[in-house]
C-alpha atoms as a PDB file:
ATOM      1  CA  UNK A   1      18.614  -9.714  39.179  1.00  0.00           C
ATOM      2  CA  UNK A   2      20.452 -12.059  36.489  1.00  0.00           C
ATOM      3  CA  UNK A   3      17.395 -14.699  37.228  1.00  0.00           C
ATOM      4  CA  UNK A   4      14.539 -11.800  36.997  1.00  0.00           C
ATOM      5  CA  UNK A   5      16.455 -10.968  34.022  1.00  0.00           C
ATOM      6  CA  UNK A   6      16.258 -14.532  32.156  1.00  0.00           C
ATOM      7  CA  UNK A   7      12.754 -14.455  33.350  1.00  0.00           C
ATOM      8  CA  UNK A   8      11.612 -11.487  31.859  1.00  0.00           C
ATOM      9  CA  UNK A   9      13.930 -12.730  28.356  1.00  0.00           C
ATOM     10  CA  UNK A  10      11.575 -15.921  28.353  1.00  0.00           C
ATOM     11  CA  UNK A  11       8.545 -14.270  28.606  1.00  0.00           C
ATOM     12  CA  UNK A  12       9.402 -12.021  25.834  1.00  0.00           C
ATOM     13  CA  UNK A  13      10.306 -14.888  23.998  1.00  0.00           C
ATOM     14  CA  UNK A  14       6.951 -16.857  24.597  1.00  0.00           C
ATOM     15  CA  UNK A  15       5.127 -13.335  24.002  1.00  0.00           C
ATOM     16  CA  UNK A  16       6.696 -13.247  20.360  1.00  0.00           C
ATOM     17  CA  UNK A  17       6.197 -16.966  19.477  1.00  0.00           C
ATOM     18  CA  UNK A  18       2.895 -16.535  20.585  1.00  0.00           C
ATOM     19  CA  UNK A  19       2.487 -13.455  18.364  1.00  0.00           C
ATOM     20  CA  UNK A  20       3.802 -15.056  15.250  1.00  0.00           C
ATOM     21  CA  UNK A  21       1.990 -18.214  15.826  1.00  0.00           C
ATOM     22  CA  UNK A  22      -1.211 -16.526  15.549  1.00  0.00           C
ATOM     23  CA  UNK A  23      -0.288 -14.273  12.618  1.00  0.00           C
ATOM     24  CA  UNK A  24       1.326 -16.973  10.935  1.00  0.00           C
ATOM     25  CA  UNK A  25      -1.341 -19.699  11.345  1.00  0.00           C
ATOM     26  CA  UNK A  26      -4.020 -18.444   9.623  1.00  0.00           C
ATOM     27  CA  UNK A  27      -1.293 -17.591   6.416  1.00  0.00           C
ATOM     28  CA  UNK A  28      -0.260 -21.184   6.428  1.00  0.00           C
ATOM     29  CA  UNK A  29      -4.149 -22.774   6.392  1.00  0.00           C
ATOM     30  CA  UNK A  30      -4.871 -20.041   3.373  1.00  0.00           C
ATOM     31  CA  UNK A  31      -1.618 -21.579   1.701  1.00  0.00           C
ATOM     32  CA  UNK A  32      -2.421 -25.112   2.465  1.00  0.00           C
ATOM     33  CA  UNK A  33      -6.018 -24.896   1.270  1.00  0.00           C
ATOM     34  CA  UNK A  34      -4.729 -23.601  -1.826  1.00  0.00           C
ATOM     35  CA  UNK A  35      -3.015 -26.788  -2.460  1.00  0.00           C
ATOM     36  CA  UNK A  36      -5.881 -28.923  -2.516  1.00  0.00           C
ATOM     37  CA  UNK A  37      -8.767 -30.038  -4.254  1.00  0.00           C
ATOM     38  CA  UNK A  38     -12.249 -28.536  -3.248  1.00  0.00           C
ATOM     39  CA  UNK A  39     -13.351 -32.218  -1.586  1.00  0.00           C
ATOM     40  CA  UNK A  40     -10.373 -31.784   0.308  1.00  0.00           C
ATOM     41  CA  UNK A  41     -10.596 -28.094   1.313  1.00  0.00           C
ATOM     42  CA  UNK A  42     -14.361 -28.915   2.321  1.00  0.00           C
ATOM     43  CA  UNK A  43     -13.315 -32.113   4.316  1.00  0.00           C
ATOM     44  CA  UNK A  44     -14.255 -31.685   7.924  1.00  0.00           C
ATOM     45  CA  UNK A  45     -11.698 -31.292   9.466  1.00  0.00           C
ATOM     46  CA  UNK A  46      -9.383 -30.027   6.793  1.00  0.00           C
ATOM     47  CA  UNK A  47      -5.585 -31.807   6.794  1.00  0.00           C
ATOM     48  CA  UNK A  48      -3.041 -29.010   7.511  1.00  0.00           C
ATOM     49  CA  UNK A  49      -0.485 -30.369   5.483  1.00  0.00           C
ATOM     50  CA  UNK A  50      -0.121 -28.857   1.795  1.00  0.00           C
ATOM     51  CA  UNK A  51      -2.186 -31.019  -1.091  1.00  0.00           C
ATOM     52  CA  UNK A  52      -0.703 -32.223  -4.596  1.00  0.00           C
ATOM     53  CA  UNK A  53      -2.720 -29.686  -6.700  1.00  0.00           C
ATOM     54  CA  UNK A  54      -0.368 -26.445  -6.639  1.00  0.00           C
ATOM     55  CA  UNK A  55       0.327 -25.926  -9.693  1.00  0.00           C
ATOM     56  CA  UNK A  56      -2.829 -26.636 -11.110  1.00  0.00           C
ATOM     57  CA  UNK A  57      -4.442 -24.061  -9.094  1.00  0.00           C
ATOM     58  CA  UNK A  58      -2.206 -21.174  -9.484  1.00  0.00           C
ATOM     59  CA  UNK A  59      -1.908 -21.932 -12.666  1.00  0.00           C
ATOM     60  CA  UNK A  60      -5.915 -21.778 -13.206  1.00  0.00           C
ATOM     61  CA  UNK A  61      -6.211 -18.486 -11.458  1.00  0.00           C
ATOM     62  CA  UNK A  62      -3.080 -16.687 -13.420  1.00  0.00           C
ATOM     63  CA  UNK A  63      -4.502 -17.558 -16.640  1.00  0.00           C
ATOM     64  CA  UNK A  64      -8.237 -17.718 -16.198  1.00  0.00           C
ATOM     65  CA  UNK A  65      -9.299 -15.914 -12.948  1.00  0.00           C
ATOM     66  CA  UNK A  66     -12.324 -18.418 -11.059  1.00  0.00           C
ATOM     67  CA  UNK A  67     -15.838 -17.846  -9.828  1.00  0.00           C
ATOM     68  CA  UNK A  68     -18.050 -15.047 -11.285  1.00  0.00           C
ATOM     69  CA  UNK A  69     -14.804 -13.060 -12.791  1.00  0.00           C
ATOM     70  CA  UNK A  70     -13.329 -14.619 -15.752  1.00  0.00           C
ATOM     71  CA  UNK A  71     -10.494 -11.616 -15.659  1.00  0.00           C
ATOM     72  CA  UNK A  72      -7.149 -13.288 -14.998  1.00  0.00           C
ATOM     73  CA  UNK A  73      -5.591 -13.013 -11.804  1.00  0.00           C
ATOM     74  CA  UNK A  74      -2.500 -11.921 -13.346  1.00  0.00           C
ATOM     75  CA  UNK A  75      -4.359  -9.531 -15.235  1.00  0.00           C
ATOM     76  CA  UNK A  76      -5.698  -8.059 -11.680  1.00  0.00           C
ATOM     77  CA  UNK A  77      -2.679  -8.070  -9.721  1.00  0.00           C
ATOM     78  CA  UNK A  78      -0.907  -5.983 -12.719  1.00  0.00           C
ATOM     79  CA  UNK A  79      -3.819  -3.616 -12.159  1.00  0.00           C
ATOM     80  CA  UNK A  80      -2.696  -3.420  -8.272  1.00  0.00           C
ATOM     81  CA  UNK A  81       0.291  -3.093  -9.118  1.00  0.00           C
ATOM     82  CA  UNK A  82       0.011   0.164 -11.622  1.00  0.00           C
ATOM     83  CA  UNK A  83      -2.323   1.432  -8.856  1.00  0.00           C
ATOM     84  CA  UNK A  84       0.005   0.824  -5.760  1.00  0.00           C
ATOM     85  CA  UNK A  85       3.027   2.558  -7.576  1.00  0.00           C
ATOM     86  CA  UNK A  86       0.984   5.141  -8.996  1.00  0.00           C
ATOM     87  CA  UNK A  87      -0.545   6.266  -5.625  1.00  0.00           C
ATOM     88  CA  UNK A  88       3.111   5.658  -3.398  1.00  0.00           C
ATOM     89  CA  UNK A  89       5.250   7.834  -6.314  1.00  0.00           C
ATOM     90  CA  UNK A  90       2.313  10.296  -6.723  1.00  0.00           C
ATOM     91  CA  UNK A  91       1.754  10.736  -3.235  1.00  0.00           C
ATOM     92  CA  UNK A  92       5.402  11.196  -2.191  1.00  0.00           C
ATOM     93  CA  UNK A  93       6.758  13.659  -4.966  1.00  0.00           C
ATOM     94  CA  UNK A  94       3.668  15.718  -4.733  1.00  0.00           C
ATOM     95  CA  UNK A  95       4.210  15.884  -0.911  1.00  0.00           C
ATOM     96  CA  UNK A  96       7.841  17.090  -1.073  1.00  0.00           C
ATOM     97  CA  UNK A  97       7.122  19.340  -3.568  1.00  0.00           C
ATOM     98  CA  UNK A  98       4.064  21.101  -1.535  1.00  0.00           C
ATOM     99  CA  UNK A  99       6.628  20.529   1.419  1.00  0.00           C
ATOM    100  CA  UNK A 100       9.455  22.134  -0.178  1.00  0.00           C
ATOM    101  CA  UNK A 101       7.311  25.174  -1.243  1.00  0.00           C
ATOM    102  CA  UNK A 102       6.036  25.323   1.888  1.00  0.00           C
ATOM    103  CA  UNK A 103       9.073  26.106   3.663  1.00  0.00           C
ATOM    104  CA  UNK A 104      11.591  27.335   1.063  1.00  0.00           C
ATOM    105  CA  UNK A 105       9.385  29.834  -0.714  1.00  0.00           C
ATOM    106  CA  UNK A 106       7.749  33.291   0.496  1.00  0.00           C
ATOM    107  CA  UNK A 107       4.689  33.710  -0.734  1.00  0.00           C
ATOM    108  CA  UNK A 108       1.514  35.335   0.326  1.00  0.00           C
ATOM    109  CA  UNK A 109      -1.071  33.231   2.201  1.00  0.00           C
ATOM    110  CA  UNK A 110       1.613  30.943   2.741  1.00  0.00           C
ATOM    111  CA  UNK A 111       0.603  29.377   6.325  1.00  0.00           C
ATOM    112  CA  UNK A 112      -3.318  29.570   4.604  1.00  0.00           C
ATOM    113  CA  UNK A 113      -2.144  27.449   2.200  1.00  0.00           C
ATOM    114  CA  UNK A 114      -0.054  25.291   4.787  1.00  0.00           C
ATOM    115  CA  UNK A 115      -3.686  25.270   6.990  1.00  0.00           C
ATOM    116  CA  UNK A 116      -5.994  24.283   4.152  1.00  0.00           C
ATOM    117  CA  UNK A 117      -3.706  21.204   2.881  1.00  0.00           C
ATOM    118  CA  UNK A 118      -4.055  20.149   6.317  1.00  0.00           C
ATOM    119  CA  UNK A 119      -7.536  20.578   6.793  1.00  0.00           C
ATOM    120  CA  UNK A 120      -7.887  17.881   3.688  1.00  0.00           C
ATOM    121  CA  UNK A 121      -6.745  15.631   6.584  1.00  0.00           C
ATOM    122  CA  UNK A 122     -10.396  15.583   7.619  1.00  0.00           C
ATOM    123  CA  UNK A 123     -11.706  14.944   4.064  1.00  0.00           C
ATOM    124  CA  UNK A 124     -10.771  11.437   3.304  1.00  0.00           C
ATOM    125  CA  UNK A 125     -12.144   9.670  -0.294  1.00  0.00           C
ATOM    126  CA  UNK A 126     -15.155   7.713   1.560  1.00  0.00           C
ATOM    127  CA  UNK A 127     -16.302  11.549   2.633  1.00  0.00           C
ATOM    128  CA  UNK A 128     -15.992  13.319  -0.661  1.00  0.00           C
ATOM    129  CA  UNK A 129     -16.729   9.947  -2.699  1.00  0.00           C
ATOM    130  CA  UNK A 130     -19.816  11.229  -5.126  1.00  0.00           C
ATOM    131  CA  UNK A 131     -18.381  14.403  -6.175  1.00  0.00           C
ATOM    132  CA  UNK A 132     -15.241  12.755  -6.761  1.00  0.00           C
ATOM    133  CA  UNK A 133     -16.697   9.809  -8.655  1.00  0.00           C
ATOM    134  CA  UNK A 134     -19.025  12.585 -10.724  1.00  0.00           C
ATOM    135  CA  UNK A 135     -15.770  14.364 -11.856  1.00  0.00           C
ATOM    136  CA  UNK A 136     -13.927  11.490 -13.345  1.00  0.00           C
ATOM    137  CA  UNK A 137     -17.135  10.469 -14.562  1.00  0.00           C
ATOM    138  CA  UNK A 138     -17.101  14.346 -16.337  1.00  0.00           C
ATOM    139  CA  UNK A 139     -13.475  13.561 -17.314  1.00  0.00           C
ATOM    140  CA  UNK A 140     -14.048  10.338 -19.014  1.00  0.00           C
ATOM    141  CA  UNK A 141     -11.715   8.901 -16.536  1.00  0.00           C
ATOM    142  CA  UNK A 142     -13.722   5.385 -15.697  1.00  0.00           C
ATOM    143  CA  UNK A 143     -11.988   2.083 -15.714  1.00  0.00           C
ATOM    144  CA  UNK A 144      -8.878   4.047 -16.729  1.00  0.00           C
ATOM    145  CA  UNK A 145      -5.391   4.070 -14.690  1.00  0.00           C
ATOM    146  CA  UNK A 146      -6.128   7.599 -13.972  1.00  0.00           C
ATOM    147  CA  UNK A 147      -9.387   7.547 -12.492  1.00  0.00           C
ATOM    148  CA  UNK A 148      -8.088   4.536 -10.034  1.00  0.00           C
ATOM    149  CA  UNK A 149      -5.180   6.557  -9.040  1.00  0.00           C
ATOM    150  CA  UNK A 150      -5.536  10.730  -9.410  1.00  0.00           C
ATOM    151  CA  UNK A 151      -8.147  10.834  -6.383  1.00  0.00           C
ATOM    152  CA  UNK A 152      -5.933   9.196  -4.289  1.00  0.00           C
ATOM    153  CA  UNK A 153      -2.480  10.423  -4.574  1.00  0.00           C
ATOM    154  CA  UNK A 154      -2.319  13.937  -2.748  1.00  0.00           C
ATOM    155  CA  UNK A 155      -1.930  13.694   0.498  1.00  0.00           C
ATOM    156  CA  UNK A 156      -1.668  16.017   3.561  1.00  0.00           C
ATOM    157  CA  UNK A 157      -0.098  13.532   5.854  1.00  0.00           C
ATOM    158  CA  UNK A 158       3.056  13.230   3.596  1.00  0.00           C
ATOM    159  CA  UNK A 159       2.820  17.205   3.141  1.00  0.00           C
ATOM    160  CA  UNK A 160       3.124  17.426   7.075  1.00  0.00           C
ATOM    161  CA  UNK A 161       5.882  15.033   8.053  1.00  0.00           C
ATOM    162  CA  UNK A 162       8.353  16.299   4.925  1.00  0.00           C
ATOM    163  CA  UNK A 163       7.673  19.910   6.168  1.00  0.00           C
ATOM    164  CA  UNK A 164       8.500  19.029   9.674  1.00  0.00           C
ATOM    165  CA  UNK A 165      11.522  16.989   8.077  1.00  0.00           C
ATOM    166  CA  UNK A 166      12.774  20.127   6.193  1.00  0.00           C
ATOM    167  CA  UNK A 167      12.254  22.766   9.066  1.00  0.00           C
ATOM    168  CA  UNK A 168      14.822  20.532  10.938  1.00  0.00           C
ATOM    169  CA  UNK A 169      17.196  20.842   7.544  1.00  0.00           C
ATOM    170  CA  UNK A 170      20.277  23.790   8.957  1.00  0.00           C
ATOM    171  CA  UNK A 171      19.442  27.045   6.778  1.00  0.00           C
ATOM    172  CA  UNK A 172      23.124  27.231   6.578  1.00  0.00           C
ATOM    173  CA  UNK A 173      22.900  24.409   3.860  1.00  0.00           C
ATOM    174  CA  UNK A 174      20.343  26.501   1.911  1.00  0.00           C
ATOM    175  CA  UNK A 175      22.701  29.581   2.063  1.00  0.00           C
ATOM    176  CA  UNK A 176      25.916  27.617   1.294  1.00  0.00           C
ATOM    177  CA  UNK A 177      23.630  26.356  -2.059  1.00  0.00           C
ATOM    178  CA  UNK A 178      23.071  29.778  -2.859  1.00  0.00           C
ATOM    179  CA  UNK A 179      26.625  31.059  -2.879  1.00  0.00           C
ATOM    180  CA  UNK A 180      27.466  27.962  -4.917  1.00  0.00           C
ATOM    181  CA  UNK A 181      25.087  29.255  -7.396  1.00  0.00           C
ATOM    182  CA  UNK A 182      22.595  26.039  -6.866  1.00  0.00           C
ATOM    183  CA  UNK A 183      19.238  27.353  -8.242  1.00  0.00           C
ATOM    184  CA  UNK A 184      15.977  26.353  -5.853  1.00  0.00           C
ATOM    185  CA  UNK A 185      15.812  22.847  -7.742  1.00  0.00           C
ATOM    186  CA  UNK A 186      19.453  21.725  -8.057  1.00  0.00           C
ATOM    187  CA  UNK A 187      19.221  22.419  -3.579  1.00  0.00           C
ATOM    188  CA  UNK A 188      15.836  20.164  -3.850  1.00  0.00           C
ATOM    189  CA  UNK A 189      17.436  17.521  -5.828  1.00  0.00           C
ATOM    190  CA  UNK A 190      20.696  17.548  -5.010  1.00  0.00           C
ATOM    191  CA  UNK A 191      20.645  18.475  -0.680  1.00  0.00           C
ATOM    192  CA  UNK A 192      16.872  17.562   0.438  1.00  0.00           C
ATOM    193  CA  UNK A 193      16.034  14.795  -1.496  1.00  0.00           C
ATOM    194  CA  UNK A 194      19.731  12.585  -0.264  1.00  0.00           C
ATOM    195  CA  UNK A 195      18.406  13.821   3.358  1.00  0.00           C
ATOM    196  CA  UNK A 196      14.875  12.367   2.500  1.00  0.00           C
ATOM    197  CA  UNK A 197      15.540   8.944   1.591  1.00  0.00           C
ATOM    198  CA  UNK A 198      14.939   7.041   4.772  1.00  0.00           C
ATOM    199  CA  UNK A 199      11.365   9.379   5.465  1.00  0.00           C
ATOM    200  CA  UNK A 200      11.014   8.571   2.129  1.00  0.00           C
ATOM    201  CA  UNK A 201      11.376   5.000   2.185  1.00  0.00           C
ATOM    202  CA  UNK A 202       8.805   4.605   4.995  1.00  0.00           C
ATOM    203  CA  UNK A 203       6.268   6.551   3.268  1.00  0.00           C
ATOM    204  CA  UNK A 204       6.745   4.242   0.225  1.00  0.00           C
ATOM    205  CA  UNK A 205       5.949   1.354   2.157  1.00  0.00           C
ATOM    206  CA  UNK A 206       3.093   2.844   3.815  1.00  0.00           C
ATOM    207  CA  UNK A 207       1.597   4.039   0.588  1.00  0.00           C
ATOM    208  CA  UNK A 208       2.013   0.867  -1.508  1.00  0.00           C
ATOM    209  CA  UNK A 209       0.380  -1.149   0.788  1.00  0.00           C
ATOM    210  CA  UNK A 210      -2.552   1.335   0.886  1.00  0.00           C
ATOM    211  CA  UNK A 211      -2.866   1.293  -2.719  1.00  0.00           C
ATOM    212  CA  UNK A 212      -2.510  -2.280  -2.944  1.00  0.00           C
ATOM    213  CA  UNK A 213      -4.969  -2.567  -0.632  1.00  0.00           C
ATOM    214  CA  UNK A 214      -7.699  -0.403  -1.936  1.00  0.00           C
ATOM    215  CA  UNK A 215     -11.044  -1.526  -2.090  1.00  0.00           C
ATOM    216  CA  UNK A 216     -14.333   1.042  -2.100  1.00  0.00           C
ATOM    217  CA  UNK A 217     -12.661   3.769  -4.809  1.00  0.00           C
ATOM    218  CA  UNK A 218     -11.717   0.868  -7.358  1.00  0.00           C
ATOM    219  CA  UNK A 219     -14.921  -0.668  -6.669  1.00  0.00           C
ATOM    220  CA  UNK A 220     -17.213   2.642  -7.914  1.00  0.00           C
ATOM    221  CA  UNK A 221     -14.701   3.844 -10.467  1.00  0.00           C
ATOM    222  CA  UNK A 222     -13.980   0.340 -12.307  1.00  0.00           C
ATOM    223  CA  UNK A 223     -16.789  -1.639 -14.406  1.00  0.00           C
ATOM    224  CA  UNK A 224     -14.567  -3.897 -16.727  1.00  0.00           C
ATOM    225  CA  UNK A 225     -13.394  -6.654 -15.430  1.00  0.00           C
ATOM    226  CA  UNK A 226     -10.013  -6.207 -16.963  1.00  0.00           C
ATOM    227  CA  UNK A 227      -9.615  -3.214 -14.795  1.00  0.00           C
ATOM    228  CA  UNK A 228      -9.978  -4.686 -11.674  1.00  0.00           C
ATOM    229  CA  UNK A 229      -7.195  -4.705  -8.865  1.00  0.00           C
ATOM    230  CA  UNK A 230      -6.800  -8.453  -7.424  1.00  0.00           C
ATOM    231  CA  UNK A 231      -8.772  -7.319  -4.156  1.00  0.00           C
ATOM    232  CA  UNK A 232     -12.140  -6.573  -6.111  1.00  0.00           C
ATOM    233  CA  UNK A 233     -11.275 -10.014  -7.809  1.00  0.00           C
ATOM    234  CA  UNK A 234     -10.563 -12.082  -4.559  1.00  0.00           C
ATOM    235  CA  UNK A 235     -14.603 -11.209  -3.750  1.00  0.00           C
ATOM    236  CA  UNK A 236     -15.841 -11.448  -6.716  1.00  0.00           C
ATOM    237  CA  UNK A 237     -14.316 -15.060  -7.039  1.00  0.00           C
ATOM    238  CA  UNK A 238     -16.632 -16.018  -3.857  1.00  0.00           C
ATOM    239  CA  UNK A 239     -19.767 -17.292  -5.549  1.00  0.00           C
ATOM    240  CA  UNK A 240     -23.388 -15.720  -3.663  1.00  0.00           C
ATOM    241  CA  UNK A 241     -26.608 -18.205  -3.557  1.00  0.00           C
ATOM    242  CA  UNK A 242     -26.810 -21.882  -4.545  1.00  0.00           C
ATOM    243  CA  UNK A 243     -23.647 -21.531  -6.246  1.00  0.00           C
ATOM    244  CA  UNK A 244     -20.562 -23.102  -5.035  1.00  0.00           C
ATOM    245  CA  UNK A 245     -17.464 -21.441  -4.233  1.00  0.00           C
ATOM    246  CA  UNK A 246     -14.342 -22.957  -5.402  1.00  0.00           C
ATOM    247  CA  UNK A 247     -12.036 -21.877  -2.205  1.00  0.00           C
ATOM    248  CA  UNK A 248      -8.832 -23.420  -3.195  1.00  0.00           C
ATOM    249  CA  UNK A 249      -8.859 -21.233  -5.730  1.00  0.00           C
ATOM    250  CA  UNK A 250      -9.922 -17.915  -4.200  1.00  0.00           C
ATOM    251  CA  UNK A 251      -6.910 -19.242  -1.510  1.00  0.00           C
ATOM    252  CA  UNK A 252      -4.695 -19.252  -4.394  1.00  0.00           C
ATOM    253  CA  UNK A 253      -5.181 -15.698  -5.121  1.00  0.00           C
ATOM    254  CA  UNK A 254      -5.366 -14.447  -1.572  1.00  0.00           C
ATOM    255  CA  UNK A 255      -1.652 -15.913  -1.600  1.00  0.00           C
ATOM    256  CA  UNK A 256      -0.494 -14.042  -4.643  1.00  0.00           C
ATOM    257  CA  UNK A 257      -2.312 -11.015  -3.447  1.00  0.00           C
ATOM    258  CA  UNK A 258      -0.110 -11.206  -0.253  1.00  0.00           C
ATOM    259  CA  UNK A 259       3.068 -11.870  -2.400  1.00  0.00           C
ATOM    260  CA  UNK A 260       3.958  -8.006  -3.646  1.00  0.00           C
ATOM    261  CA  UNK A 261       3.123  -6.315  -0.475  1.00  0.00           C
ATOM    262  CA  UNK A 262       5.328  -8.632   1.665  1.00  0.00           C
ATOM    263  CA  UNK A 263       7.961  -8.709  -1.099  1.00  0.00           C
ATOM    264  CA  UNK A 264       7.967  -4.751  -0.763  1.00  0.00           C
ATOM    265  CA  UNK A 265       8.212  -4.977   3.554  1.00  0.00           C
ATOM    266  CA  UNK A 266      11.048  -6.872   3.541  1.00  0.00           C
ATOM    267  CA  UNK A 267      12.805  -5.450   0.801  1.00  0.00           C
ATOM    268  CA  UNK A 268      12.466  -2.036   2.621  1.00  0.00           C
ATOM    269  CA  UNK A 269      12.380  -3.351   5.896  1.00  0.00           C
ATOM    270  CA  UNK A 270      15.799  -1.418   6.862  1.00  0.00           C
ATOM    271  CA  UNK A 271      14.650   1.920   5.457  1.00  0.00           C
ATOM    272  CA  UNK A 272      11.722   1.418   6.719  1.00  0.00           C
ATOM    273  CA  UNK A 273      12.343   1.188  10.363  1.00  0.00           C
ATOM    274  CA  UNK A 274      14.983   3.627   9.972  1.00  0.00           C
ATOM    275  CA  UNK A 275      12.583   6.247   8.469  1.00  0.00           C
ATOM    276  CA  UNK A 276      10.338   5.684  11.233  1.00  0.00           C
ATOM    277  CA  UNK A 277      12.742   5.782  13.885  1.00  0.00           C
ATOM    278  CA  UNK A 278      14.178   9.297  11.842  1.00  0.00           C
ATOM    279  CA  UNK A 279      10.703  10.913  12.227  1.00  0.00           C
ATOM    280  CA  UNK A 280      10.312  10.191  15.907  1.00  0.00           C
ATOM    281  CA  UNK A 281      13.377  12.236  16.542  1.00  0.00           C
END
């Protein structure tokens, strides 16, 4: 037993430094190619230790942008950034709102209402994409913060997983509000939300990195330049044709593109498993 034991420990062992290897490798050839000239990036094969040109490069692309976008990448990721908030917050506090309704409030049509939020579920943005591009394009809402964001920040998974969250919430709590003379919002703020913060956390992770991430909305809804997020920049930086693509530099950005996503993992990281672990149960 104690040898099957070590055993099995080394071949989980292996299993995980064979994991991160390959996640890890392709991260560090991205960061090394941004380091270099575009000789060097283009030499065959390409040196895997880092060049002399790092500043230079990220320099270039935080002040100036590269290829066929002269938008800064600065200028982009800020863009991401507004976006990725915009869509996590949004998404979240209309979710425990619709949640909190949903199971704190009597109302007519109550489960319809529960039914048809969840039916959205089967309506995602690349389904419903024209009519939603034709009403911010009604609502004068192109290449504005609003028209990158409002489309994308309801959403029916969030709804579901606070609801089941609160049905598990003892109605005792609710009553003991009540005789304390807590009014429906001072119980939201004040019992739920503390309850919430770990499901909460997750879905904040979840979200910004979908936001971040975005590609096909921002891509429709955007036409300035200066609106771009940094992932509509990061292709537009790679030249079509006879023209030449200057990949240190679209490596640079690919690295500061990865930057606020990570920061936000492993800043949460602890909340984040926790929520997830919380929601199984």
């Amino acid at each position: 037993m104690p040898g099957r034991s070590l055993s099995a420990r080394l071949l989980t062992y292996v299993v995980l430094a064979l994991g991160v290897l390959v996640v890890a490798f392709p991260v560090w050839v991205t960061f090394v190619a941004s380091t270099k000239t575009l000789d060097e990036v283009q030499s065959v094969p390409m040196s895997l230790l880092p060049g002399t040109q790092f500043l230079k490069n990220y320099a270039e692309v935080l002040s100036s942008g590269a290829g066929n976008t002269t938008a800064p990448v600065a200028r982009m990721m800020g863009n991401s950034l507004v976006m990725a908030l915009a869509i996590a917050i949004g998404k979240i506090a209309i979710s425990l709102l619709s949640a909190f309704a949903l199971i704190y409030f009597r109302f007519p049509l109550r489960r319809t209402a529960f039914w048809l939020i969840f039916v959205t579920l089967m309506l995602p943005v690349e389904v419903r994409i024209m009519p939603t591009y034709q009403v911010m394009a009604d609502l004068h809402l192109i290449d504005t913060y609003a028209g990158l964001t409002l489309p994308l920040i309801a959403s029916a998974t969030a709804t579901f997983l606070f609801r089941q969250f609160f049905m598990t919430v003892p109605d005792e709590l609710a009553e003991a509000a009540k005789i304390d003379g807590a009014g429906p919002m001072r119980f939201f703020w004040n019992v739920l939300l503390p309850l919430s913060r770990t499901s909460i956390a997750a879905l904040f992770v979840i979200q910004f990195v979908y936001g971040w991430n975005q590609y096909l909305w921002p891509l429709l809804v955007t036409t300035q330049e200066s609106m771009y997020p940094v992932v509509i920049g990061i292709k537009r930086m790679i030249a079509g044709g006879d023209a030449a693509t200057e990949w240190q530099l679209v490596m640079a950005t690919a690295m500061l593109a990865m930057l606020p996503p990570v920061i936000v993992v492993v800043a949460m990281q602890k909340w984040f498993v926790k929520g997830l672990v919380e929601s199984d149960k």
